[in-house]
N, C-alpha and C. Protein backbone atom coordinates (compact mmCIF):
# COMPACT_ATOMS: atom_id res chain seq x y z
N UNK A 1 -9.37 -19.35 -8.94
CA UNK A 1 -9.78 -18.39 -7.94
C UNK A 1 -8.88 -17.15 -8.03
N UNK A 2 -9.14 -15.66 -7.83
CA UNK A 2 -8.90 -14.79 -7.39
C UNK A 2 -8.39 -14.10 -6.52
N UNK A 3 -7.46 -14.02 -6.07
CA UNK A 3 -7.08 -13.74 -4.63
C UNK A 3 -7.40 -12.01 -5.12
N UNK A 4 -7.96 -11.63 -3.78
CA UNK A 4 -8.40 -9.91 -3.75
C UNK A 4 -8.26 -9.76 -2.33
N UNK A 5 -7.44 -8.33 -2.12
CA UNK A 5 -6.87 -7.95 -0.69
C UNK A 5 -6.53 -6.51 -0.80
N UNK A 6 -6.85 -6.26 -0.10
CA UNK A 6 -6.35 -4.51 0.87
C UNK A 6 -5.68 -4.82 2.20
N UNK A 7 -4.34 -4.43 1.80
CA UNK A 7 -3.61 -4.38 3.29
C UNK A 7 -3.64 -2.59 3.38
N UNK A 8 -4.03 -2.67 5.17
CA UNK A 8 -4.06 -0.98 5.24
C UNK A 8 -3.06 -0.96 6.36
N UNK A 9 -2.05 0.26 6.21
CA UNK A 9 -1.09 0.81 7.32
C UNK A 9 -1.50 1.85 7.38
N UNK A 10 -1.31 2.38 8.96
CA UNK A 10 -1.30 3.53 9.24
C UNK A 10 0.29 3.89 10.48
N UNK A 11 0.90 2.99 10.64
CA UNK A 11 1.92 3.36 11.32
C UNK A 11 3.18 2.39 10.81
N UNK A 12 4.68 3.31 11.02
CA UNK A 12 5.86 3.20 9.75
C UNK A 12 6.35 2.01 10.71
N UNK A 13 5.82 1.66 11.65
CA UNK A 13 6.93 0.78 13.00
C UNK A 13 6.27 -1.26 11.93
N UNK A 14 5.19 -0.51 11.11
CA UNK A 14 4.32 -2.09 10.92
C UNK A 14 4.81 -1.97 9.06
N UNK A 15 5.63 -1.85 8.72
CA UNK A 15 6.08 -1.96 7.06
C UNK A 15 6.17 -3.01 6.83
N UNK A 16 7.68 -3.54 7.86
CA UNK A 16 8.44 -4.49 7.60
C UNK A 16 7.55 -5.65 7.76
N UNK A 17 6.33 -6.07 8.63
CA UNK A 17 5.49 -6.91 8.70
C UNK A 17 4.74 -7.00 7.82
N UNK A 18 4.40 -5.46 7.15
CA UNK A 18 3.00 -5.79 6.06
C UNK A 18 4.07 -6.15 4.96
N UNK A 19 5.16 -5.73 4.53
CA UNK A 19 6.06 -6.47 3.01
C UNK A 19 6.51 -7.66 3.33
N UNK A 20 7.07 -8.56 4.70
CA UNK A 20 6.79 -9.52 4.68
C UNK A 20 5.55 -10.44 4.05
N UNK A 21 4.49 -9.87 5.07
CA UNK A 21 3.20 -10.75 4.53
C UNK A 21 2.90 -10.67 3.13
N UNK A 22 3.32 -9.59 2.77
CA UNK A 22 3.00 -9.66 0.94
C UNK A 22 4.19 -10.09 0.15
N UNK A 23 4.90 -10.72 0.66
CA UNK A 23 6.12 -11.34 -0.06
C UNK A 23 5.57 -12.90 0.52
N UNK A 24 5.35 -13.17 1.15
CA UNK A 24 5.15 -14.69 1.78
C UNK A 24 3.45 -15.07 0.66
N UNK A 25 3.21 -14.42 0.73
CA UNK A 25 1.35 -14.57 0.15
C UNK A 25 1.86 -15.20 -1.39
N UNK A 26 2.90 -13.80 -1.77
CA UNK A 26 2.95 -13.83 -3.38
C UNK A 26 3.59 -15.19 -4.01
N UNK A 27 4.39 -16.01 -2.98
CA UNK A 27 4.88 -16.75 -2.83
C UNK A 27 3.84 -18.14 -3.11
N UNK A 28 2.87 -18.25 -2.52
CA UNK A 28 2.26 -19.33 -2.28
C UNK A 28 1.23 -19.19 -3.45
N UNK A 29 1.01 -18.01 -3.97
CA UNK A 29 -0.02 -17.51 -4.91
C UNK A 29 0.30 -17.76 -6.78
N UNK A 30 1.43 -18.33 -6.81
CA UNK A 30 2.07 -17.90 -8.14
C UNK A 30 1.13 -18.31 -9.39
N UNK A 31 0.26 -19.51 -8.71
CA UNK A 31 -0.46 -20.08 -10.46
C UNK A 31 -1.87 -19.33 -9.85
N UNK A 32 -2.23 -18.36 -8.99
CA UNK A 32 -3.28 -17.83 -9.14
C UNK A 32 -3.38 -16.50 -9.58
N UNK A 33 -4.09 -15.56 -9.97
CA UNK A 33 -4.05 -14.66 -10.34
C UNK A 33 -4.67 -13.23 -9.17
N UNK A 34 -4.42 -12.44 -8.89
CA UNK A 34 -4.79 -11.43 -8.10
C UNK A 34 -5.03 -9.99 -7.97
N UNK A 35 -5.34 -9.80 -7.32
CA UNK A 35 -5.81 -8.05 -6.85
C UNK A 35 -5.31 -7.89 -5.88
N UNK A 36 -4.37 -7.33 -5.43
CA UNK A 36 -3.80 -6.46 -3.94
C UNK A 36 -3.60 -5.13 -4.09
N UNK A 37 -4.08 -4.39 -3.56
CA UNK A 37 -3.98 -3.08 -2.83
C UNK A 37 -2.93 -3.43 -1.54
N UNK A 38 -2.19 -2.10 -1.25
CA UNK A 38 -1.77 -1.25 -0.34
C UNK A 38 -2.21 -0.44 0.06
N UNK A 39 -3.18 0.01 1.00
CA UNK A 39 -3.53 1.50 1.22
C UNK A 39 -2.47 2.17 2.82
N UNK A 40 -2.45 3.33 2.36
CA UNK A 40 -1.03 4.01 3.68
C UNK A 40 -2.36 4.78 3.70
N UNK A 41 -2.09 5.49 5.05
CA UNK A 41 -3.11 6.24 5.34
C UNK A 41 -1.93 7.20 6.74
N UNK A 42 -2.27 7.93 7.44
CA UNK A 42 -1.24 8.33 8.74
C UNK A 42 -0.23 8.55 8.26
N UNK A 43 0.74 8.57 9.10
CA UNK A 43 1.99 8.58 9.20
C UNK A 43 2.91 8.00 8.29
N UNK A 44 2.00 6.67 8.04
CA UNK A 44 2.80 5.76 7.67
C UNK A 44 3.00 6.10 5.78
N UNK A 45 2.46 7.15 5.58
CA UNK A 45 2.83 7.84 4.25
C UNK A 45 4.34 8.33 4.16
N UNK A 46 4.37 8.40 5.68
CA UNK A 46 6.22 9.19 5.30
C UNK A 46 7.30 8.03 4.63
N UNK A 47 6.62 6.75 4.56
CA UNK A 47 7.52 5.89 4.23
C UNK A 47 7.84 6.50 2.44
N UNK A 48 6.79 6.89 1.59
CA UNK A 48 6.42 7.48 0.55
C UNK A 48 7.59 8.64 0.03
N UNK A 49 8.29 8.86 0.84
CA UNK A 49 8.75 10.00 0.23
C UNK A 49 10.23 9.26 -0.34
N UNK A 50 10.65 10.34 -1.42
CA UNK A 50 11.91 9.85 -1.88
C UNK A 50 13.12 9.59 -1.25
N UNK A 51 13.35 10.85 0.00
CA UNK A 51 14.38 11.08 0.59
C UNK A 51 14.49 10.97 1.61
N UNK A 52 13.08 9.99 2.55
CA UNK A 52 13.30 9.09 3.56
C UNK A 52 13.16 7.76 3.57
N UNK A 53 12.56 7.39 2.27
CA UNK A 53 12.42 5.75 2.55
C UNK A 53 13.15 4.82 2.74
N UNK A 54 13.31 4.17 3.95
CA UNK A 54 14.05 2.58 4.04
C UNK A 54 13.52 1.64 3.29
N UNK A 55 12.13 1.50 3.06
CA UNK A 55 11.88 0.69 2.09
C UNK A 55 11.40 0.82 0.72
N UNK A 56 12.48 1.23 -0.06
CA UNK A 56 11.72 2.08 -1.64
C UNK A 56 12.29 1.12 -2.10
N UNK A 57 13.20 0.23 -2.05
CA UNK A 57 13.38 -1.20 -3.07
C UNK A 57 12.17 -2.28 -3.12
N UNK A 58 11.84 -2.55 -1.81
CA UNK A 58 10.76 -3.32 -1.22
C UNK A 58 9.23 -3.15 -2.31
N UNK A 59 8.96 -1.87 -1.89
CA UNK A 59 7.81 -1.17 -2.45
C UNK A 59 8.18 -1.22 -3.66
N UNK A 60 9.09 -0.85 -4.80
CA UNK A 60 8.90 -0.88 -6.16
C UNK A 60 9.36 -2.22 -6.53
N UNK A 61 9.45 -3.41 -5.92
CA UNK A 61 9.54 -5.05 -6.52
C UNK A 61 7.91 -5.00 -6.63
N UNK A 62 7.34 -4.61 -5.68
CA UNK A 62 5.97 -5.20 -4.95
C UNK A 62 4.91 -4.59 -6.19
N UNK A 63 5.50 -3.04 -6.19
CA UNK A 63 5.06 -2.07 -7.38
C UNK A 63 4.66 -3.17 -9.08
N UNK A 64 6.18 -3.44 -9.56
CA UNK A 64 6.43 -3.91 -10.33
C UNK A 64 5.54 -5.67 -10.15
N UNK A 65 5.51 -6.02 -9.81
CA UNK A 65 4.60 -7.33 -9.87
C UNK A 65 2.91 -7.22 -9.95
N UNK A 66 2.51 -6.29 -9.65
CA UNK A 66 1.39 -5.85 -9.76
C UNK A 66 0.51 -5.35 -8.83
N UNK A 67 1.25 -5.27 -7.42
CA UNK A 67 0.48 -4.78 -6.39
C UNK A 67 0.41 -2.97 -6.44
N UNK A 68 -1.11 -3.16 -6.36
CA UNK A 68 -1.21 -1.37 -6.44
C UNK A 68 -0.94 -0.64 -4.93
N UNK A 69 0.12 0.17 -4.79
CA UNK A 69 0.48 1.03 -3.59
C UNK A 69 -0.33 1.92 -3.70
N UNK A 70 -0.89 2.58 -2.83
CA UNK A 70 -1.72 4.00 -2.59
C UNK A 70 -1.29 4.70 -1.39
N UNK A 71 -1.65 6.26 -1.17
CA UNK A 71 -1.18 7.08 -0.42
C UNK A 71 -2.32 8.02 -0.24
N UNK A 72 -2.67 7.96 0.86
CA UNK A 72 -4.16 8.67 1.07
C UNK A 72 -3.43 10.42 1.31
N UNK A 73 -4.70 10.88 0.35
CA UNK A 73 -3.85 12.80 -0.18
C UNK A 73 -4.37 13.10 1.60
N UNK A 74 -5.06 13.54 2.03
CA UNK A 74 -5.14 13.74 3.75
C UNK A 74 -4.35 13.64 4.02
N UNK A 75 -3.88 12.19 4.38
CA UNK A 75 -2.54 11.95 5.46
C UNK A 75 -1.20 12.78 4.76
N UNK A 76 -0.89 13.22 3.33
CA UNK A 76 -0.59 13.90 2.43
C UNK A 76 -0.39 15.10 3.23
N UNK A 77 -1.18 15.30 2.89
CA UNK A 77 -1.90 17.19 3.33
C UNK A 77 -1.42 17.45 4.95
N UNK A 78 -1.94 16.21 5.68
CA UNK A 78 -1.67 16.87 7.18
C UNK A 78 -0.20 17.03 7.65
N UNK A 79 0.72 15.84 6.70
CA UNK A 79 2.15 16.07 6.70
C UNK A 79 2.88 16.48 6.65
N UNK A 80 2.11 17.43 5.56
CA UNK A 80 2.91 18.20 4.25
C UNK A 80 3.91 17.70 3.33
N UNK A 81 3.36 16.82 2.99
CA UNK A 81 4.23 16.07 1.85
C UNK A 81 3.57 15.88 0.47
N UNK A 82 4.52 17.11 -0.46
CA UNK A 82 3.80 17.44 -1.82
C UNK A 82 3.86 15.97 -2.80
N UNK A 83 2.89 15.43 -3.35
CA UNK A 83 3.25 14.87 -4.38
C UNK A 83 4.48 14.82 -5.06
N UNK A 84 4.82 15.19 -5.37
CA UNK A 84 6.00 15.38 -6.50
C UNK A 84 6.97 14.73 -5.48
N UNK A 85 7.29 14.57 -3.58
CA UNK A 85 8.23 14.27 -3.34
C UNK A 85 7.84 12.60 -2.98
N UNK A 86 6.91 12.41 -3.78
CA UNK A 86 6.71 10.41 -3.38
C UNK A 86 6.92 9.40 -4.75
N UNK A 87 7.14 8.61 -4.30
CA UNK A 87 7.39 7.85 -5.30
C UNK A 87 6.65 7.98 -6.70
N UNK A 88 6.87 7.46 -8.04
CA UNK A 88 6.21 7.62 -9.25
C UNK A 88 5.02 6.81 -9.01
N UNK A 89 5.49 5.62 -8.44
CA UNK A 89 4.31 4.34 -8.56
C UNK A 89 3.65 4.27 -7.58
N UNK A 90 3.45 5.19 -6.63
CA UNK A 90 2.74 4.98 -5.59
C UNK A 90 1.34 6.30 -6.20
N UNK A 91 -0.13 5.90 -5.92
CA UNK A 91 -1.00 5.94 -6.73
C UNK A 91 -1.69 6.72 -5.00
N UNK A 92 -2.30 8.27 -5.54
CA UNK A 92 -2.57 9.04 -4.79
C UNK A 92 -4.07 9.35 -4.56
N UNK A 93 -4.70 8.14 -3.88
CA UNK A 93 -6.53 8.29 -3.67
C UNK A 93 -6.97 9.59 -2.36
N UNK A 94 -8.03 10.07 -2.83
CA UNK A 94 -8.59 11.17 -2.39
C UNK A 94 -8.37 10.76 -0.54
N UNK A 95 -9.20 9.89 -0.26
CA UNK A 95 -9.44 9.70 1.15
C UNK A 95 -8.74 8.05 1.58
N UNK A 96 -8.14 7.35 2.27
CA UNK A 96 -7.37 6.20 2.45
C UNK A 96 -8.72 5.30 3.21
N UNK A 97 -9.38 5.87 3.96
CA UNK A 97 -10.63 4.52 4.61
C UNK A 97 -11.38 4.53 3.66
N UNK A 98 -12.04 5.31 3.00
CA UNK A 98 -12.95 5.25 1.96
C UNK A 98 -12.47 4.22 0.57
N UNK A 99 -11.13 4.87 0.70
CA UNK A 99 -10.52 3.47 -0.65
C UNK A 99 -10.87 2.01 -0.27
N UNK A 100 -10.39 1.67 1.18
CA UNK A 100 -10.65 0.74 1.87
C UNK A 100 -11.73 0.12 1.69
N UNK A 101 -13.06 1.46 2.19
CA UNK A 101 -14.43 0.88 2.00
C UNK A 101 -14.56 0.27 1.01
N UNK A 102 -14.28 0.52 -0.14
CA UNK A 102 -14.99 0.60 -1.41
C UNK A 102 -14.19 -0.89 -1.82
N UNK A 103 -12.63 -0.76 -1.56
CA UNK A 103 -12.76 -1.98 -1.56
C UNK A 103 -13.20 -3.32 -1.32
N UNK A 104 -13.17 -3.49 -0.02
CA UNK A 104 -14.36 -4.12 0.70
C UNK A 104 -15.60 -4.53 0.48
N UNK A 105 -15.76 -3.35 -0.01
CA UNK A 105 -17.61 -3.66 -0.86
C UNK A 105 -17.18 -4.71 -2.22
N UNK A 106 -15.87 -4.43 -2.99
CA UNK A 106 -15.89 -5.20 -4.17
C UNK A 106 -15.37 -6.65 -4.01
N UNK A 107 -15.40 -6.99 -2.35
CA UNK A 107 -15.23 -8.21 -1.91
C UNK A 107 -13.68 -8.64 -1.49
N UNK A 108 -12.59 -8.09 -1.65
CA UNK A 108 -11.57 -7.74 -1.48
C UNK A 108 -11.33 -8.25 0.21
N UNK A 109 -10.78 -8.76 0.81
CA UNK A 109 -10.22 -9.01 2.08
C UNK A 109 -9.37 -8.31 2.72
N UNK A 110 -10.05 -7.74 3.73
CA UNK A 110 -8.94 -6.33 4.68
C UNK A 110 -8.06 -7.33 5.76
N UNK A 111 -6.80 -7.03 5.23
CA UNK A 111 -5.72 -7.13 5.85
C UNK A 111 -4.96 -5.90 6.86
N UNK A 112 -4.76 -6.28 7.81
CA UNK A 112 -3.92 -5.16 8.42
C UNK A 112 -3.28 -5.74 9.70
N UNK A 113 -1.40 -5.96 8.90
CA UNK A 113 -0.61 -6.39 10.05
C UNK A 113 -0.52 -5.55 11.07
């Protein structure tokens, strides 16, 4: 079996809960194979930047194992936070609910601590 998931944040107070849950999952998951998304959407993009993140170790283990991070360009834009100041591995989709949707449609399980 497949494990397929979208965890979506939109606020920085719920990190430490959503990298828990994706450290506890990855845990129990090891002889299966998977698909996880991250989608940030809000606020919770400021975690994204280089020169505020508390959790940029967290995010690039999570990076490095195969979970795809995303950063919705909107929540981007309304911030003002240029590309260039977010992480390398964090992966920059046009709209953050629409990623969601689409996930969803490809059967994917919405998570959101």
């Amino acid at each position: 079996m497949q494990i397929k998931a979208v965890f979506h944040i939109d606020e920085n107070e719920k990190w430490k809960l959503l990298i828990a849950n994706l450290q506890n999952m990855i845990q129990v998951i090891t002889n299966e194979s998977f698909e996880i998304e991250v989608v940030a959407n809000s606020v919770a993009v400021k975690e994204f930047k280089k020169i505020d993140s508390s959790i940029s170790n967290q995010l690039k283990e999570l990076s490095n194992i195969g979970i795809k991070i995303c950063a919705c360009r909107n929540a981007l834009n309304n911030l003002m936070i240029k590309p260039m100041e977010i992480f390398e591995f964090i992966e920059i989709v046009p709209v953050g609910v629409k990623e969601i949707i689409e996930k969803q449609l490809n059967g994917f399980a919405y998570i959101k601590p």
